[in-house]
Protein backbone atom coordinates (compact mmCIF):
# COMPACT_ATOMS: atom_id res chain seq x y z
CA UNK A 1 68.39 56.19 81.10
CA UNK A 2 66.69 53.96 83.83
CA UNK A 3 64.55 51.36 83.10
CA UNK A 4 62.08 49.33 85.56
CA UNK A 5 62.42 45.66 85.09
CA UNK A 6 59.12 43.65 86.25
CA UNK A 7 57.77 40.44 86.66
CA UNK A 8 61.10 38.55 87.36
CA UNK A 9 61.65 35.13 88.63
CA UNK A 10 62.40 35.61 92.32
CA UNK A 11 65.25 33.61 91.83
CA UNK A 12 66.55 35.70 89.31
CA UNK A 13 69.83 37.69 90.14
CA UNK A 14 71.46 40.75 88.92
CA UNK A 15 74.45 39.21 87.79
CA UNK A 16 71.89 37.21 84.99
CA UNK A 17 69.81 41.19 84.32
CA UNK A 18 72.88 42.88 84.08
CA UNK A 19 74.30 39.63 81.47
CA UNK A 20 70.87 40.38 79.84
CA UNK A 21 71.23 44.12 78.91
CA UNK A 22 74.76 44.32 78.83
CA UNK A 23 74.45 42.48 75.36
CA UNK A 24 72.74 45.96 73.98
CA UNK A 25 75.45 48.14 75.96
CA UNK A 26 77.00 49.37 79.04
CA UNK A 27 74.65 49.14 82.15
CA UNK A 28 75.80 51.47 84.81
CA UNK A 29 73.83 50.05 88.06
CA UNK A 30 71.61 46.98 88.16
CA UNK A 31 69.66 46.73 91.33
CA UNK A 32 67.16 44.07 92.21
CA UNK A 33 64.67 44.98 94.99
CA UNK A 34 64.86 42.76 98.04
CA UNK A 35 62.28 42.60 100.35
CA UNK A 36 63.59 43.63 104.03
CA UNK A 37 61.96 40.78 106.09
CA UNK A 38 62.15 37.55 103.92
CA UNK A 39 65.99 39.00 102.11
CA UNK A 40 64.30 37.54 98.53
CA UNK A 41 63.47 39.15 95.43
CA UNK A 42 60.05 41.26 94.89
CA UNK A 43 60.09 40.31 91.26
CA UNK A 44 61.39 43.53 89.99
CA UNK A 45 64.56 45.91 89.56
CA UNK A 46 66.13 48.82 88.08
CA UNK A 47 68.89 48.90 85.39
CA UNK A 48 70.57 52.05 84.23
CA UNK A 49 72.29 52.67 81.15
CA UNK A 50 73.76 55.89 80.60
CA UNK A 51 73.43 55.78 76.48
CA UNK A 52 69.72 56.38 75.38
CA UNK A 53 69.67 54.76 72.29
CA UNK A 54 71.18 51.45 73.62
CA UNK A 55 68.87 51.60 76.66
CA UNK A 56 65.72 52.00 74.04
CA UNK A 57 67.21 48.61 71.88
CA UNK A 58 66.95 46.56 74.97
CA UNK A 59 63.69 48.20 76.51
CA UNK A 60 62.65 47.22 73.00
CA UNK A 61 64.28 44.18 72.49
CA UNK A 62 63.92 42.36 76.20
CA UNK A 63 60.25 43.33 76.69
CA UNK A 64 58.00 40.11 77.01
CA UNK A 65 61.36 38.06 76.67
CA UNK A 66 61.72 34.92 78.97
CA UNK A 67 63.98 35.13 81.86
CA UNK A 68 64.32 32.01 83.77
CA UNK A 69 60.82 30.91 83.12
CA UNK A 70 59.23 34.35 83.65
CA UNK A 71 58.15 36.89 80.67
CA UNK A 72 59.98 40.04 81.65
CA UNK A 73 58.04 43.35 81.33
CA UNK A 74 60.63 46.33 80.85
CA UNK A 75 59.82 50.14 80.24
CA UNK A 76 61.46 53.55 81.48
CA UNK A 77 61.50 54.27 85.21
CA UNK A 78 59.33 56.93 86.22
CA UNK A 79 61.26 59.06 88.67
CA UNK A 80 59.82 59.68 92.18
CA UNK A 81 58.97 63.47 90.68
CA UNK A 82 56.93 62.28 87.78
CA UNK A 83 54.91 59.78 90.39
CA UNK A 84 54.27 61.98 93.12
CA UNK A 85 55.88 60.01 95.43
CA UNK A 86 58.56 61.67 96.69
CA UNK A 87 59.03 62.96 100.58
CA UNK A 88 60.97 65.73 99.75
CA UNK A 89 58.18 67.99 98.29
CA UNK A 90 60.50 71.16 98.35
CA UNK A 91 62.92 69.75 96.35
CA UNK A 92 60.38 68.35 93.23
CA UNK A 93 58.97 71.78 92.59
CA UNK A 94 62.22 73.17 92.58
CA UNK A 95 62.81 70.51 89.66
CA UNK A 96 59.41 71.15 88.44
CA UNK A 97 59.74 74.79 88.12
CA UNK A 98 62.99 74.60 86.58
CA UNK A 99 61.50 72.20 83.49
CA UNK A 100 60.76 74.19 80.73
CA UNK A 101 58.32 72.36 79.55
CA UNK A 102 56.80 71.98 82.82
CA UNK A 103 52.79 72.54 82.13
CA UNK A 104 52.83 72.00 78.79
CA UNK A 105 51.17 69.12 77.36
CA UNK A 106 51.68 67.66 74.09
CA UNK A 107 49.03 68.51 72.31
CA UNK A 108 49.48 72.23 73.40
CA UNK A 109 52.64 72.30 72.00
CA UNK A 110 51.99 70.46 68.77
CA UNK A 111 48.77 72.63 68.18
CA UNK A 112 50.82 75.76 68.86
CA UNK A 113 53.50 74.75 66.60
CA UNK A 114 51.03 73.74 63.73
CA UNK A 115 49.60 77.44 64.58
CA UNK A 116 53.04 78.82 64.14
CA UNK A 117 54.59 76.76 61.08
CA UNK A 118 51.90 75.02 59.34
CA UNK A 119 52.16 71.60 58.18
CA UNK A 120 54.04 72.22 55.50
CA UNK A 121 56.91 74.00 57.58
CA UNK A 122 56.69 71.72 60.17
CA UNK A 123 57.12 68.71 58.34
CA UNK A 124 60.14 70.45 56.64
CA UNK A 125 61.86 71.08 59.84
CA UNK A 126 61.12 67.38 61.04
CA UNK A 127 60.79 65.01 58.29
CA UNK A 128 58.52 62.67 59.70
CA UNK A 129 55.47 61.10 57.95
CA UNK A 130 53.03 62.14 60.12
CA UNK A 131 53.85 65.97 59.71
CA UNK A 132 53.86 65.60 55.94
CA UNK A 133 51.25 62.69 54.67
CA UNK A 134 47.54 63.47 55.65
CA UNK A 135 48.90 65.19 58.61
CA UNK A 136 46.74 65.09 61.86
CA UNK A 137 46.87 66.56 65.55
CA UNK A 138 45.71 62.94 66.50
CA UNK A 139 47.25 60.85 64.20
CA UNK A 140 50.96 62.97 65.21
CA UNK A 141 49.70 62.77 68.68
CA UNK A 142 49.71 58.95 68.90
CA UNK A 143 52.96 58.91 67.10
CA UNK A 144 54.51 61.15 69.03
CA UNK A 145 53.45 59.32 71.99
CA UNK A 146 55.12 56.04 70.96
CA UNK A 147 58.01 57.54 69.15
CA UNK A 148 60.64 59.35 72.10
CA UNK A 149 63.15 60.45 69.20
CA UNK A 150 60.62 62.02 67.22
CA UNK A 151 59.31 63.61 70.35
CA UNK A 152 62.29 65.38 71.56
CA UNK A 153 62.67 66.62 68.28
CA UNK A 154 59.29 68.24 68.48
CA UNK A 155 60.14 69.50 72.11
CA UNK A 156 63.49 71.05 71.02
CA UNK A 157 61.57 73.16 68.07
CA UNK A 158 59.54 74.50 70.49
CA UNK A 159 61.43 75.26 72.75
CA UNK A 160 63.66 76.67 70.66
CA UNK A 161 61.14 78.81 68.66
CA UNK A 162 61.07 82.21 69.24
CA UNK A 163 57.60 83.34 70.60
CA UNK A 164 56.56 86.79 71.13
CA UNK A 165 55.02 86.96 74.69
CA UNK A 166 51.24 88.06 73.82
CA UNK A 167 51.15 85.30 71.24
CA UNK A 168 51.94 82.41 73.27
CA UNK A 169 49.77 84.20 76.09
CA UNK A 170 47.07 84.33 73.64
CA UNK A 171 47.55 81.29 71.57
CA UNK A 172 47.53 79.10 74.85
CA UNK A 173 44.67 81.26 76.92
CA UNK A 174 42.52 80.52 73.44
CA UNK A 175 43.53 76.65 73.50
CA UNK A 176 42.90 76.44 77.65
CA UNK A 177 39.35 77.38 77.24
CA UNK A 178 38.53 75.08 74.56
């Protein structure tokens, strides 16, 4: 997983980043951006780790932490695709096209599951409170938004539910013009 490291001290190195999130695991590539003309820091970086779970303790754990004097601001790295920002515009709808998911936003998919399952069912296949006490399309939306296990979870049932063609047509045509 790669994370975006901001607001560091532009005298901080990556020898001290990489120190920093190797305590929560192994960090593949640490990168600080240097600015071309002056050769110094821009005050942010890039740190990959290729274990999720250890990547998510120290997004968790070093966010807001102190860094030679500076409060470090750390969260997952958007990749050029999900930004827009990338020159090769044949290549991200290739990767676009090929996401299954691609399209489908998360309430869609949690309403069409609720559709599907119910509640009940649905908090039986993922045991999570907000599927099975006083369950909500909002209240599991914020959740779900916060929560990136209990979101792939949610992603994986759906896509691995079997849908008959006219009812997904149907179900999301009905939910499009709402």
């Amino acid at each position: 997983m790669k994370l975006l490291i901001r607001n560091l001290a532009r005298s901080t190195t990556e020898a001290e980043i990489r120190a920093e999130f190797e305590a929560y695991g192994t960090v593949q590539s640490c990168t600080l951006v240097i600015d071309k003309k002056t050769g110094s820091s821009k005050g942010f970086g890039f740190i990959e780790m290729p274990k999720p779970g250890e990547a998510r303790a120290a997004m968790k754990t070093l966010n807001g932490k102190d860094v030679a004097g500076s409060k470090i601001r750390v969260k997952k790295a958007e990749s050029r695709q999900d930004t827009g920002d990338s020159p090769d515009t044949k290549t991200t709808d290739k990767k676009t096209t090929q996401d299954p998911l691609h399209g489908v936003t998360l309430e869609k998919l949690l309403t069409l599951l609720v559709e599907k399952y119910g509640w009940e069912k649905l908090g039986s296949r993922i045991n999570i409170k907000c599927f099975t006490s006083d369950p909500s399309i909002s209240s599991s939306l914020k959740f779900l938004r916060k929560t990136p296990w209990a979101r792939e979870k949610v992603e994986a049932l759906y896509l691995n539910t079997n849908w008959s063609a006219d009812n997904v047509w149907n179900l999301s045509r009905r939910k499009g013009s709402q």
